[in-house]
C-alpha atoms as a PDB file:
ATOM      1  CA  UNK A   1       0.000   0.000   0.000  1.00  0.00           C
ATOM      2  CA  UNK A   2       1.243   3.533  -0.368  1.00  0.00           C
ATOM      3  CA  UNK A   3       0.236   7.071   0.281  1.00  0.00           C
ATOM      4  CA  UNK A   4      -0.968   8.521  -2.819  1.00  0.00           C
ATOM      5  CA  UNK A   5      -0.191  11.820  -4.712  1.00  0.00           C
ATOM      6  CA  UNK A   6      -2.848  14.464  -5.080  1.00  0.00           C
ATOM      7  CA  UNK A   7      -1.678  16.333  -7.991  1.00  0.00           C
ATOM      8  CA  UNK A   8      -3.594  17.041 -11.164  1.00  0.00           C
ATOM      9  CA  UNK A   9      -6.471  14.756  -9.524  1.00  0.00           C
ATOM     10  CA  UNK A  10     -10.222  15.291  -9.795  1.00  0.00           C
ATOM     11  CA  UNK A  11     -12.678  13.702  -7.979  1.00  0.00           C
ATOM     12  CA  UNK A  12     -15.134  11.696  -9.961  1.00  0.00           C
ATOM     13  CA  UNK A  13     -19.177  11.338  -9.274  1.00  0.00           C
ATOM     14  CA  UNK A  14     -19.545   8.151  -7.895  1.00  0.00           C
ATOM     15  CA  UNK A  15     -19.322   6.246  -5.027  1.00  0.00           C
ATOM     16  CA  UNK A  16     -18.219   2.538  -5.931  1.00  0.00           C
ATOM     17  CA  UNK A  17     -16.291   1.154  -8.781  1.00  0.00           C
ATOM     18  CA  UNK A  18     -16.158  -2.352  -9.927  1.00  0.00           C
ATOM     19  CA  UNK A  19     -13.239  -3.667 -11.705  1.00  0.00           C
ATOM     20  CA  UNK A  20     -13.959  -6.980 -13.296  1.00  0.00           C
ATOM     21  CA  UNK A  21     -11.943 -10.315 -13.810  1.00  0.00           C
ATOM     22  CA  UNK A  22      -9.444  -9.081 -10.694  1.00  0.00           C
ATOM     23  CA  UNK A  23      -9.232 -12.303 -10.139  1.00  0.00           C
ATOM     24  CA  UNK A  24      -9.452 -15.708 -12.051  1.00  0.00           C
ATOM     25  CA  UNK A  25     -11.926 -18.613 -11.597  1.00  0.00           C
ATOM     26  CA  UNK A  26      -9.487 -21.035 -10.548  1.00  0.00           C
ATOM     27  CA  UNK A  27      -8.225 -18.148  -7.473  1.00  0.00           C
ATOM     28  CA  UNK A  28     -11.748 -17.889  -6.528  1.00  0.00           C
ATOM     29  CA  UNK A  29     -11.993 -21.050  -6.216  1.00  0.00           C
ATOM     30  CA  UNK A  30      -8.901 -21.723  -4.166  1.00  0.00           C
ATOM     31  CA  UNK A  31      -9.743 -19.282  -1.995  1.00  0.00           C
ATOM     32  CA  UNK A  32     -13.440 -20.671  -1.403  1.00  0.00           C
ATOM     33  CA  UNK A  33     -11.487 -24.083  -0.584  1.00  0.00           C
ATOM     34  CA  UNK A  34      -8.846 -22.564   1.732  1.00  0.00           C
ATOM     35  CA  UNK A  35     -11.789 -20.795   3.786  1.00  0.00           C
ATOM     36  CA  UNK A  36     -13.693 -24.005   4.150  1.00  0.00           C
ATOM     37  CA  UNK A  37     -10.014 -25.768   5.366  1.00  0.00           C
ATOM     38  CA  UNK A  38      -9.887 -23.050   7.314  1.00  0.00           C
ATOM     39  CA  UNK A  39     -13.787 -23.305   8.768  1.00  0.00           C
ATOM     40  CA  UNK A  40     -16.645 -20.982   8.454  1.00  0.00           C
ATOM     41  CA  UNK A  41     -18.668 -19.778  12.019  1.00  0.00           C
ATOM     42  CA  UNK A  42     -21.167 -17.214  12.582  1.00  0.00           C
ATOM     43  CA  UNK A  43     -19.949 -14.013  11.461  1.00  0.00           C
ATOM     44  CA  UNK A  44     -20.479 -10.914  14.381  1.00  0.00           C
ATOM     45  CA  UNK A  45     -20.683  -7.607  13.377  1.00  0.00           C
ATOM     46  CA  UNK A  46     -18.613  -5.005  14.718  1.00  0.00           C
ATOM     47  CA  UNK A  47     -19.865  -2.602  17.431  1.00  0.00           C
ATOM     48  CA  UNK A  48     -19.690   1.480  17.404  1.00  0.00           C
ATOM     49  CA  UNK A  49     -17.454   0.795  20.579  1.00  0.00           C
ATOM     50  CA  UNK A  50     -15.266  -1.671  18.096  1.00  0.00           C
ATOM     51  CA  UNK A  51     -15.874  -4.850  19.692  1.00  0.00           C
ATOM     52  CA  UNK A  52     -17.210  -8.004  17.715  1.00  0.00           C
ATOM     53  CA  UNK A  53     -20.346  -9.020  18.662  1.00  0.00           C
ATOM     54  CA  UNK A  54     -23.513 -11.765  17.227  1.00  0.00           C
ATOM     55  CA  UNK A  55     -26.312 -10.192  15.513  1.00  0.00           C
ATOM     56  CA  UNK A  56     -29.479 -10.735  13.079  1.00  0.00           C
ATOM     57  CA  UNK A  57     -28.068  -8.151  11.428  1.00  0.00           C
ATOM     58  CA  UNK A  58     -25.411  -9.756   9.667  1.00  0.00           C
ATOM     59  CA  UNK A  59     -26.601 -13.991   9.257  1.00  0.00           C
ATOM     60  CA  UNK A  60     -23.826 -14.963   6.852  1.00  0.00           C
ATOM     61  CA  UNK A  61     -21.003 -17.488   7.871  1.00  0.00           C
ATOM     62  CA  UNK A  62     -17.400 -15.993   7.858  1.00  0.00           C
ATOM     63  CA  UNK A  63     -13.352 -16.625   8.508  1.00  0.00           C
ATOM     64  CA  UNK A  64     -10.221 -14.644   8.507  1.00  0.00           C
ATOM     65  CA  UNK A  65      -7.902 -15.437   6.132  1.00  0.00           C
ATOM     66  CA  UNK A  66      -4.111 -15.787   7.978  1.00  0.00           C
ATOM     67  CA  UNK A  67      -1.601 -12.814   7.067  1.00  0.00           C
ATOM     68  CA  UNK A  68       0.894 -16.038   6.364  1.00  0.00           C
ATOM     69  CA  UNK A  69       3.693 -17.060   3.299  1.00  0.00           C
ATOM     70  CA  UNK A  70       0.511 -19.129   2.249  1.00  0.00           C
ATOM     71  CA  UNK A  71      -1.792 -16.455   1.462  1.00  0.00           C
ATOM     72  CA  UNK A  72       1.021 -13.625   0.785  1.00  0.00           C
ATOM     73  CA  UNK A  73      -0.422 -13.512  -3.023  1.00  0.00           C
ATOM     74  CA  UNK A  74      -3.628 -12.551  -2.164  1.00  0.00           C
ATOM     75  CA  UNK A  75      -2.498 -10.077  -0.108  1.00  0.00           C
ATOM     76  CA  UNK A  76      -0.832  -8.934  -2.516  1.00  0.00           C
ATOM     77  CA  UNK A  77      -2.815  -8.862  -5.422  1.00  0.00           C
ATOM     78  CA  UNK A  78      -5.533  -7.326  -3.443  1.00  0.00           C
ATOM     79  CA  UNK A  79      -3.172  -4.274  -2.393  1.00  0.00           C
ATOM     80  CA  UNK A  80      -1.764  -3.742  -6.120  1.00  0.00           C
ATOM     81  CA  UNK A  81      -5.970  -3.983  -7.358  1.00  0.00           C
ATOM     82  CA  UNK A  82      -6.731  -1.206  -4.462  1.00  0.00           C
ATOM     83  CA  UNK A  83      -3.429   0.777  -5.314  1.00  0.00           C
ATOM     84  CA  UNK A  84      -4.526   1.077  -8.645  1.00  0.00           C
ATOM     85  CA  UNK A  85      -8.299   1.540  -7.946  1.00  0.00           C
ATOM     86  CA  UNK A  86      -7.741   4.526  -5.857  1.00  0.00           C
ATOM     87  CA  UNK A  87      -5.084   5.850  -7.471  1.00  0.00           C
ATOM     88  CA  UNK A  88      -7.925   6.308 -10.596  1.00  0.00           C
ATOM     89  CA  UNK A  89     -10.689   7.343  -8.863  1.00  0.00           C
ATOM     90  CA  UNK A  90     -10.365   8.510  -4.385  1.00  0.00           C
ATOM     91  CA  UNK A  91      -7.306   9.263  -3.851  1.00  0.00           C
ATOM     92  CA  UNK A  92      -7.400   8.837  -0.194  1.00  0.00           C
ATOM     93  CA  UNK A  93      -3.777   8.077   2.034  1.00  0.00           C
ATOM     94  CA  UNK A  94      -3.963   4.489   2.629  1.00  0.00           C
ATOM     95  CA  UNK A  95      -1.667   2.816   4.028  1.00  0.00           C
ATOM     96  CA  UNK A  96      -2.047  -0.493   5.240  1.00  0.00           C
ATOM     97  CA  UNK A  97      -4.861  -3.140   5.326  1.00  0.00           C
ATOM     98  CA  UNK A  98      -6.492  -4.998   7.603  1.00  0.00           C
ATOM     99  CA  UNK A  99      -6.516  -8.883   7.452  1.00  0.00           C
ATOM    100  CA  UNK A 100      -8.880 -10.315   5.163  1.00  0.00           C
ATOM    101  CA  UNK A 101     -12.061 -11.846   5.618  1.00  0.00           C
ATOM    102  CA  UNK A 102     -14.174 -14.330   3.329  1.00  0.00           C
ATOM    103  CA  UNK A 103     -18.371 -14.250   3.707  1.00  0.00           C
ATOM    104  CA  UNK A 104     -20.163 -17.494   2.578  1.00  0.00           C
ATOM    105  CA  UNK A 105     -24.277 -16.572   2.327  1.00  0.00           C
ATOM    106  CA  UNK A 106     -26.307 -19.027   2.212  1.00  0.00           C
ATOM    107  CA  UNK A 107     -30.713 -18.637   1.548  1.00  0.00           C
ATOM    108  CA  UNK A 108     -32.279 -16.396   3.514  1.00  0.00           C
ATOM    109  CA  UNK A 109     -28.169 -15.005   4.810  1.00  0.00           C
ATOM    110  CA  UNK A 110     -27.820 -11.272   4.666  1.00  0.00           C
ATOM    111  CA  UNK A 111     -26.189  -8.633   6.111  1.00  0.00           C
ATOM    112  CA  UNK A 112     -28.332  -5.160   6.286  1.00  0.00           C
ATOM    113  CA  UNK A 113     -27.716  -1.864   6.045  1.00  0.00           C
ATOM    114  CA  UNK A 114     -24.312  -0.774   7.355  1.00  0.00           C
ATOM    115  CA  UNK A 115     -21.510   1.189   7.398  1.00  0.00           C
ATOM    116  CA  UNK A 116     -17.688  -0.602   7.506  1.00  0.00           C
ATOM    117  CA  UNK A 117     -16.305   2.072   9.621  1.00  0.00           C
ATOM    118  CA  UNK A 118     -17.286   4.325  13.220  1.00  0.00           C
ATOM    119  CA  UNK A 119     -15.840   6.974  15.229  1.00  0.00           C
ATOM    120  CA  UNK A 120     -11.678   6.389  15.718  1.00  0.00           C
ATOM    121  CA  UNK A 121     -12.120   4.033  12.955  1.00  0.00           C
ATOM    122  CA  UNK A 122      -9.055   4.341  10.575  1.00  0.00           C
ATOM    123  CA  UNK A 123     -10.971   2.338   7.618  1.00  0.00           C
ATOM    124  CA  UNK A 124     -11.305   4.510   4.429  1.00  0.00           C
ATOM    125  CA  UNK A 125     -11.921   2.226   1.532  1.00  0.00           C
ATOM    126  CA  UNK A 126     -13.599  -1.301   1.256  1.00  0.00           C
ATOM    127  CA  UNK A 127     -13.441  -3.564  -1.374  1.00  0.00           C
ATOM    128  CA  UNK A 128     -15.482  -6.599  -2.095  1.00  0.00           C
ATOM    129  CA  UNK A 129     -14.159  -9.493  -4.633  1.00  0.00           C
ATOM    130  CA  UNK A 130     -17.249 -11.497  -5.522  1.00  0.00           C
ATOM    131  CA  UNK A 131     -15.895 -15.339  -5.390  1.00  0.00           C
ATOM    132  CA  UNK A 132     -18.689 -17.033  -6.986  1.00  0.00           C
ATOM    133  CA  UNK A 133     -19.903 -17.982 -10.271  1.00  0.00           C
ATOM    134  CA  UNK A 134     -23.142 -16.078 -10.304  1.00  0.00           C
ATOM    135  CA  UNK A 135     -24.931 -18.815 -12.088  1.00  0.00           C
ATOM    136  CA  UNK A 136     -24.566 -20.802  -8.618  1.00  0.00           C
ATOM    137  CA  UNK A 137     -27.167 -18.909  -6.456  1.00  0.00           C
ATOM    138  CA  UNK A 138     -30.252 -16.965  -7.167  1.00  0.00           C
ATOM    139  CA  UNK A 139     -30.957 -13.376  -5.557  1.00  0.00           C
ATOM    140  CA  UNK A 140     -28.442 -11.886  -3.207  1.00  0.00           C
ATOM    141  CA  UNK A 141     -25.586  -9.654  -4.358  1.00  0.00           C
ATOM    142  CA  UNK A 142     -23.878  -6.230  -3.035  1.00  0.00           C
ATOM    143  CA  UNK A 143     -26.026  -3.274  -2.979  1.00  0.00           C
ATOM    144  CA  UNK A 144     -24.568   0.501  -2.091  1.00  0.00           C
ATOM    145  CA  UNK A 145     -26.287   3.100  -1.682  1.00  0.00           C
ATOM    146  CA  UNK A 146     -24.814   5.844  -4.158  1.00  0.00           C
ATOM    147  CA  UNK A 147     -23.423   6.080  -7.795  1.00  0.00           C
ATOM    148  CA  UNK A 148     -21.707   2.837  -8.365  1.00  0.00           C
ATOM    149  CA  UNK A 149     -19.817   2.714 -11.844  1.00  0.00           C
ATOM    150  CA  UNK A 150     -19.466  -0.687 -13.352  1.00  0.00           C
ATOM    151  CA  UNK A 151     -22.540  -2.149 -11.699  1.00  0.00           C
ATOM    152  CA  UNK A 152     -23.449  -4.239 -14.361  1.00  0.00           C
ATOM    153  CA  UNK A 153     -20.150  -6.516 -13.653  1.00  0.00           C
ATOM    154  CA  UNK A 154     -20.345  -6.190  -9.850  1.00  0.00           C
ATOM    155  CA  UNK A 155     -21.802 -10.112  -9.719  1.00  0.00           C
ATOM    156  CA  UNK A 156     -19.148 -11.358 -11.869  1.00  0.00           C
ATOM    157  CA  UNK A 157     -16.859 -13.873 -10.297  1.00  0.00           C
ATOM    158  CA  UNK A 158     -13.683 -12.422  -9.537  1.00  0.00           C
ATOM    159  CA  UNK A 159     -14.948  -8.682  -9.558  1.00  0.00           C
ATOM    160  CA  UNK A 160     -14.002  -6.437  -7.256  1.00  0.00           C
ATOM    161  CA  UNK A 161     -16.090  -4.006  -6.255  1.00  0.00           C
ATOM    162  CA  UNK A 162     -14.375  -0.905  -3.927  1.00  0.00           C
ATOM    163  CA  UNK A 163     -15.927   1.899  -2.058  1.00  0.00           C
ATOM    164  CA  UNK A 164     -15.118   4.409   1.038  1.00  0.00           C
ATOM    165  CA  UNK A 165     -15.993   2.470   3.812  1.00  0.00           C
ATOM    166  CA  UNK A 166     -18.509   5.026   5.099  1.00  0.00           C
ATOM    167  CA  UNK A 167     -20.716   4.442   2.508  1.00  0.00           C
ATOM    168  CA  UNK A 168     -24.020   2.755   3.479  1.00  0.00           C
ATOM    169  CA  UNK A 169     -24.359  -0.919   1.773  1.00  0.00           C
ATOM    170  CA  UNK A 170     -26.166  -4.555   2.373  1.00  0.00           C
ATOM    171  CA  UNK A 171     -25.924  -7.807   1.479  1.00  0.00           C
ATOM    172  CA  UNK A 172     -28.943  -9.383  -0.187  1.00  0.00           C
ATOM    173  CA  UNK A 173     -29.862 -13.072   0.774  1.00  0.00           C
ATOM    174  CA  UNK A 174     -29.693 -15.207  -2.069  1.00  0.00           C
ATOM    175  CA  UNK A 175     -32.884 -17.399  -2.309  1.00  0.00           C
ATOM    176  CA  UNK A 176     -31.197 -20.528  -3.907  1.00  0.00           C
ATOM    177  CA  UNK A 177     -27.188 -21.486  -3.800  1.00  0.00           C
ATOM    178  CA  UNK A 178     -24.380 -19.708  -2.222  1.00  0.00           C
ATOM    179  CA  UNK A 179     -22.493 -16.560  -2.948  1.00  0.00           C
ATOM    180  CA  UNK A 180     -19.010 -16.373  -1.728  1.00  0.00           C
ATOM    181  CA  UNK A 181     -16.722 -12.892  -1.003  1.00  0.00           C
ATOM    182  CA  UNK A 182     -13.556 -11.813  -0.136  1.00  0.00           C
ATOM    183  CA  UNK A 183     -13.525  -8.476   1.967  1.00  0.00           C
ATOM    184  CA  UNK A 184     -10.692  -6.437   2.690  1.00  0.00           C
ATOM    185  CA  UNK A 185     -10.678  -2.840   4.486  1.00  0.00           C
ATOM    186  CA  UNK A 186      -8.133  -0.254   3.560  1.00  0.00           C
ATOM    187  CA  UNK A 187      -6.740   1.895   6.517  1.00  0.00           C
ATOM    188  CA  UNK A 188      -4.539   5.307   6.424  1.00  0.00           C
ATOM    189  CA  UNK A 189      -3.971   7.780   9.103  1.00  0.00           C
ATOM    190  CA  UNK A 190      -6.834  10.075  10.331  1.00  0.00           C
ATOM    191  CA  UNK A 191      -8.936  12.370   7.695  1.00  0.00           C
ATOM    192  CA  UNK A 192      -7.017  15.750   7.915  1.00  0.00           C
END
């Protein structure tokens, strides 16, 4: 991650970007088989005081994905995809992100309307890498509340779809199958 420059830059109208085909079917995959290795519970949500905490709020299954030699590609690919994201359209100092997380909803899973971020919260952008094919699950999907260019390829497997992390967005339940995600949250040092 690095701090970016703010020369010549204009902000664009929008909200959320997708980028499509970030990654391939075969890393989705692998991921989605790494997370099950690595065991799916209960996802909490996090509190405004930062702790993690059980809610029908969020329903969907989750687990954190180790900051180890194993996974150092994803990592990495993830930060060079953000780099270049908000580099082209926020921006913001980032510098650093926090460990990854993969979502598995299953029917009737959601996660309603939230923000990824609260007060002392250092989280500026998140980004959201559908891992499923979406021919595997009806309904469910990403939904932000705002401009969101790209929208059309959000459900794509492998997309990634970014956005500042106080932007208000859900996760529909799917009514059939289950839809996968990899979530990361970009941090930098306080707004100035």
């Amino acid at each position: 991650m690095h701090t970016t420059n703010q020369k010549a830059f204009k902000q664009k109208i929008l909200t959320a970007v997708t980028i499509p085909q970030v990654l391939t079917q075969s890393q989705c995959d692998m991921v989605i088989s790494d997370s099950k290795a690595i065991g799916m519970k209960r996802a909490p949500v996090l509190a405004k005081d930062g702790t993690n905490v059980i809610s029908r709020t969020r329903t969907c299954s989750s687990c954190w994905i180790p900051k180890s030699p194993h996974f150092q590609w994803l990592y990495n690919y993830v930060a060079a995809v953000v780099d270049e994201a908000n580099t082209a359209h926020y921006q913001f100092d980032i510098t650093d992100m926090q460990q990854l997380q993969v979502l598995r909803y299953q029917p009737f899973q959601k996660f309603k309307w939230h923000f990824d971020t609260y007060d002392g919260s250092d989280r500026k952008l998140t980004c959201v890498i559908n891992l499923s094919d979406p021919k595997s699950y009806i309904g469910g999907g990403l939904v932000v509340a705002g401009d969101w260019d790209g929208v059309e390829k959000s459900t794509h497997q492998g997309s990634a779809n970014l956005f500042p992390s106080w932007m208000k967005h859900k996760a529909k339940a799917p009514l059939l199958g289950e839809r996968w995600s990899l979530v990361a949250w970009i941090t930098g040092p306080a707004w100035k």
